[in-house]
N, C-alpha and C. Protein backbone atom coordinates (compact mmCIF):
# COMPACT_ATOMS: atom_id res chain seq x y z
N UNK A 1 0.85 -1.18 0.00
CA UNK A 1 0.00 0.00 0.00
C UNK A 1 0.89 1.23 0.00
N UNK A 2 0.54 2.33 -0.70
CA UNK A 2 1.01 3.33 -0.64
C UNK A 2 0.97 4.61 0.02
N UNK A 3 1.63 5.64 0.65
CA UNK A 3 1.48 6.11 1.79
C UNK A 3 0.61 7.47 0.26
N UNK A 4 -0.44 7.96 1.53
CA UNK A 4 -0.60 9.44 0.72
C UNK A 4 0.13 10.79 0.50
N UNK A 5 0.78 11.31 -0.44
CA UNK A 5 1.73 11.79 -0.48
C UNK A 5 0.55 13.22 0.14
N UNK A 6 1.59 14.35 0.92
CA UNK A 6 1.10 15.86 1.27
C UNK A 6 1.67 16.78 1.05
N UNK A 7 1.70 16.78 -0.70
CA UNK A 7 2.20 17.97 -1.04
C UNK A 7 1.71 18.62 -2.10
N UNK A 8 1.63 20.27 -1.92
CA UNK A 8 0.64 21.11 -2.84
C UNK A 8 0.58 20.37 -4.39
N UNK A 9 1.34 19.64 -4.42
CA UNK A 9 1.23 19.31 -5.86
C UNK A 9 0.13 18.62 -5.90
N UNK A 10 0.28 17.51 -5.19
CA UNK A 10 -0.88 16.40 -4.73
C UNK A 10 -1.88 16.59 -4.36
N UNK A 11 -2.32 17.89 -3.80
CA UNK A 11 -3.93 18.52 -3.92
C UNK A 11 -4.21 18.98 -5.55
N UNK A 12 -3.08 19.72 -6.15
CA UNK A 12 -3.51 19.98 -7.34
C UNK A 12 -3.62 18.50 -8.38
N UNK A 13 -3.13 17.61 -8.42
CA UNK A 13 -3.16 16.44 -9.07
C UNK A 13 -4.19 15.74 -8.81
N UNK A 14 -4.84 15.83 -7.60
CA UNK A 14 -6.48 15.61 -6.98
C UNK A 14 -7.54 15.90 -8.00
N UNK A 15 -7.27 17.92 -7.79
CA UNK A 15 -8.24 18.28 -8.34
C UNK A 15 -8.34 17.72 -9.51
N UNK A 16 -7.34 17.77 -10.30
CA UNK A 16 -7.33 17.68 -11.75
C UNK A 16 -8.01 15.98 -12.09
N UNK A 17 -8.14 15.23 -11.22
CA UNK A 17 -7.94 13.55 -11.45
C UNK A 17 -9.70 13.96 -11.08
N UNK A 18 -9.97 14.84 -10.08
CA UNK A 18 -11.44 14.76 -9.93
C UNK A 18 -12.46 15.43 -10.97
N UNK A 19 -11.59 16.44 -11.35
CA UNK A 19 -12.41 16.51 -12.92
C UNK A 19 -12.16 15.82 -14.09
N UNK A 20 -11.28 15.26 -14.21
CA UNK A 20 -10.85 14.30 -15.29
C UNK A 20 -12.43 13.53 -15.01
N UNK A 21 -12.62 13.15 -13.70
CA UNK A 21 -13.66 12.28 -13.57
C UNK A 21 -15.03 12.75 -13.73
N UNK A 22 -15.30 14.01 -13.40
CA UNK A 22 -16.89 14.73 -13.91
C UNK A 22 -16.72 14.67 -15.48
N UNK A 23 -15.69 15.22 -16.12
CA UNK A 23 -15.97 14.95 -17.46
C UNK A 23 -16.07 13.58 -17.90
N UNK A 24 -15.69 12.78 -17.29
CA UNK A 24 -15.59 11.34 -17.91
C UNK A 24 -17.26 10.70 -17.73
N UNK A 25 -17.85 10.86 -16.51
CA UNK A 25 -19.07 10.53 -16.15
C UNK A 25 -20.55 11.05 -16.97
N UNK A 26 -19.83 12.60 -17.57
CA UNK A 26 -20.70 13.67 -18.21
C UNK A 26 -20.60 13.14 -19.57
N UNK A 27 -19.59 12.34 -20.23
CA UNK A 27 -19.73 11.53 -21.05
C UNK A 27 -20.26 10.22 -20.82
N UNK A 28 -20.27 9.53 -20.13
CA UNK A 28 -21.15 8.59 -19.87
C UNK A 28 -22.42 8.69 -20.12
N UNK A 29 -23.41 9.91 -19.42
CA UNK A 29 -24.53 9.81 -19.77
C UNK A 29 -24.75 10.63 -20.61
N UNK A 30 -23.74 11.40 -21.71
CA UNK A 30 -24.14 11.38 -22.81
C UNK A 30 -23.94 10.46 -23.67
N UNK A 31 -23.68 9.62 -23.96
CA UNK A 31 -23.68 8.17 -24.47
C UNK A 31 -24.18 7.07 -24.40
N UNK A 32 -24.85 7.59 -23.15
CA UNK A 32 -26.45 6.96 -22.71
C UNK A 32 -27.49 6.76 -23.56
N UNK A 33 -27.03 8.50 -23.53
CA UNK A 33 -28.52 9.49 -23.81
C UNK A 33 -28.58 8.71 -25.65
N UNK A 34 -27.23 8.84 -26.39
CA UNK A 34 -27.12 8.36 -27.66
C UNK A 34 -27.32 7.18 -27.67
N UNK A 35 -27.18 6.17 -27.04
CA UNK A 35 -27.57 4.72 -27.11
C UNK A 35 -29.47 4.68 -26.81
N UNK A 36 -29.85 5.11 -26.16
CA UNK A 36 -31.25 5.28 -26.09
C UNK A 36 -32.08 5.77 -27.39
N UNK A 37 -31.13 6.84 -27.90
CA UNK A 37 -31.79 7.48 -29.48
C UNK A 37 -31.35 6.13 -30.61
N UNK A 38 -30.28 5.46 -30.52
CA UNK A 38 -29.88 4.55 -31.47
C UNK A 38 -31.55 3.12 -31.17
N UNK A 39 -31.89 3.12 -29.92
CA UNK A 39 -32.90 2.62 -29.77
C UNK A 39 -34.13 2.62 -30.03
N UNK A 40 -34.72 4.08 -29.85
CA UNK A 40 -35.50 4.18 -30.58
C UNK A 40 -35.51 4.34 -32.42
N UNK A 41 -34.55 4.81 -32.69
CA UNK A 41 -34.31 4.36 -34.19
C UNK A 41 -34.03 3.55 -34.76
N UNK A 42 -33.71 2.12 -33.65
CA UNK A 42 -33.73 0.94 -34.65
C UNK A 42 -32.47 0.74 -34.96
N UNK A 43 -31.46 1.19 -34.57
CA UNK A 43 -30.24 1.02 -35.16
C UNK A 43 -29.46 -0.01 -34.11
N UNK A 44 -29.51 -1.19 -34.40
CA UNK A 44 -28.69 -1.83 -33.58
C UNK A 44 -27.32 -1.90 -33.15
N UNK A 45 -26.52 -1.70 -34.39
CA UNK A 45 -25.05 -1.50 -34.04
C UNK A 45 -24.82 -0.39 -32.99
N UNK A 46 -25.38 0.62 -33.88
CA UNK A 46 -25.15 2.34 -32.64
C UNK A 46 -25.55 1.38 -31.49
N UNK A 47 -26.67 1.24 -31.18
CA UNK A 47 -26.44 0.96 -29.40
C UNK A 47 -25.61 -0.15 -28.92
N UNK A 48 -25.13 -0.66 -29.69
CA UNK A 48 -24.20 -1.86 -29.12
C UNK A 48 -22.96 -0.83 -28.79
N UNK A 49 -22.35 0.27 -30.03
CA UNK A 49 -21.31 0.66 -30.09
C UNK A 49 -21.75 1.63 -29.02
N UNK A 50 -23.32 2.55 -28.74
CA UNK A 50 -22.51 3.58 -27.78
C UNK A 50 -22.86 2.63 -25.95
N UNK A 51 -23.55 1.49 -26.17
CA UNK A 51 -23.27 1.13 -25.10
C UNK A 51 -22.02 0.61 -24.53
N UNK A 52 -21.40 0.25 -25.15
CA UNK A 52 -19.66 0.25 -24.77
C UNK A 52 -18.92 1.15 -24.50
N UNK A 53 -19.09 2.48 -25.48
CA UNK A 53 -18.43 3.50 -25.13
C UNK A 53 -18.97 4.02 -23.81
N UNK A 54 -20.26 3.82 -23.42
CA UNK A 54 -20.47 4.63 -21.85
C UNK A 54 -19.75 3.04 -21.08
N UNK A 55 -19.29 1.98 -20.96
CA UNK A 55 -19.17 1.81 -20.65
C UNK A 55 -17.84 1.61 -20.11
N UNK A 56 -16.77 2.10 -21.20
CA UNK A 56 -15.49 2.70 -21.26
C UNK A 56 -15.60 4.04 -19.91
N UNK A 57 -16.58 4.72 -20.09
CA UNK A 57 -16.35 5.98 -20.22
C UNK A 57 -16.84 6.12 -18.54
N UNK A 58 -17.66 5.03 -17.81
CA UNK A 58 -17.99 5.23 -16.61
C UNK A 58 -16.65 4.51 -16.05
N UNK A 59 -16.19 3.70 -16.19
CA UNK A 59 -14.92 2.56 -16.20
C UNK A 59 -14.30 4.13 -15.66
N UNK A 60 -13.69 4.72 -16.47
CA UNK A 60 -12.89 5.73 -16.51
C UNK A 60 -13.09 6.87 -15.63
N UNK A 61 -14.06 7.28 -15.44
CA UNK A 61 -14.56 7.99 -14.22
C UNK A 61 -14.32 7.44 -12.78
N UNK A 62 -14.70 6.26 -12.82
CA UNK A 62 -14.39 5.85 -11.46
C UNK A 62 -13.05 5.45 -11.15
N UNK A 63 -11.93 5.44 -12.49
CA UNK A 63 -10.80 5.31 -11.55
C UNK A 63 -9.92 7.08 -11.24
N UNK A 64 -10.38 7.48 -12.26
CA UNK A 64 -10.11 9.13 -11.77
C UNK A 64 -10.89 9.62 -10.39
N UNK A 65 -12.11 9.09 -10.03
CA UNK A 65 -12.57 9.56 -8.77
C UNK A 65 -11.69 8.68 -7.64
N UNK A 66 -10.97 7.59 -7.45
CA UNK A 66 -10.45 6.92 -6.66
C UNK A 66 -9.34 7.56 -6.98
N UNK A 67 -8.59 7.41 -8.13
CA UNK A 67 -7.19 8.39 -8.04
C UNK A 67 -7.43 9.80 -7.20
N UNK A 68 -8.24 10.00 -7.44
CA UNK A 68 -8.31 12.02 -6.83
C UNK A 68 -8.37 11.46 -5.15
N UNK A 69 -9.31 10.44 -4.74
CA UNK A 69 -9.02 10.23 -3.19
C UNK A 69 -7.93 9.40 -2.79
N UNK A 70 -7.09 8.87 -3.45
CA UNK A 70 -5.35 8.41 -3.28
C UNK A 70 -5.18 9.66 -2.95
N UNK A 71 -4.86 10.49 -3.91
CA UNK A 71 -3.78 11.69 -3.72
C UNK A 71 -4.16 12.50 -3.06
N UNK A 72 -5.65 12.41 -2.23
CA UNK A 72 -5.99 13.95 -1.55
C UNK A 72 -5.11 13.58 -0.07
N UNK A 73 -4.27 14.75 0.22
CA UNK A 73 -3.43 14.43 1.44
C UNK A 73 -4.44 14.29 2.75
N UNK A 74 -3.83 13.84 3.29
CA UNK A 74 -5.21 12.84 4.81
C UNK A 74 -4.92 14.37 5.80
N UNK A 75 -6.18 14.66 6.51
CA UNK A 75 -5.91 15.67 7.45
C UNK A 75 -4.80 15.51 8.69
């Protein structure tokens, strides 16, 4: 296990890992939202393809939200 590092850098490498992760999630459910329209239109591939991509894309969010609480220094 790794100790939490406490240094200004490492709050800023937080922040940045914690928005890496709102954008990553904000793509998720827009790729939702596109797999749902590929649904009602009948298009099977699109929702196969954007259901993978949200599923890349939540994948990815959650390890940027766990990275950002690694690096946030412990009080």
């Amino acid at each position: 296990m790794t100790a939490r590092p406490t240094t200004a850098g490492a709050t800023a490498e937080a922040r940045r890992a914690r928005n890496l992760a709102r954008y990553a999630l904000l793509v998720c459910v827009a790729t939702v939202a596109a797999a749902v329209l590929s649904l009602v239109r009948g298009n099977w591939i699109g929702l196969v393809c954007w259901i993978l991509m949200a599923g890349l894309a939540s994948n990815m969010g959650w390890y940027y939200l766990r990275r950002s609480k690694a690096r946030t220094p412990a009080p």
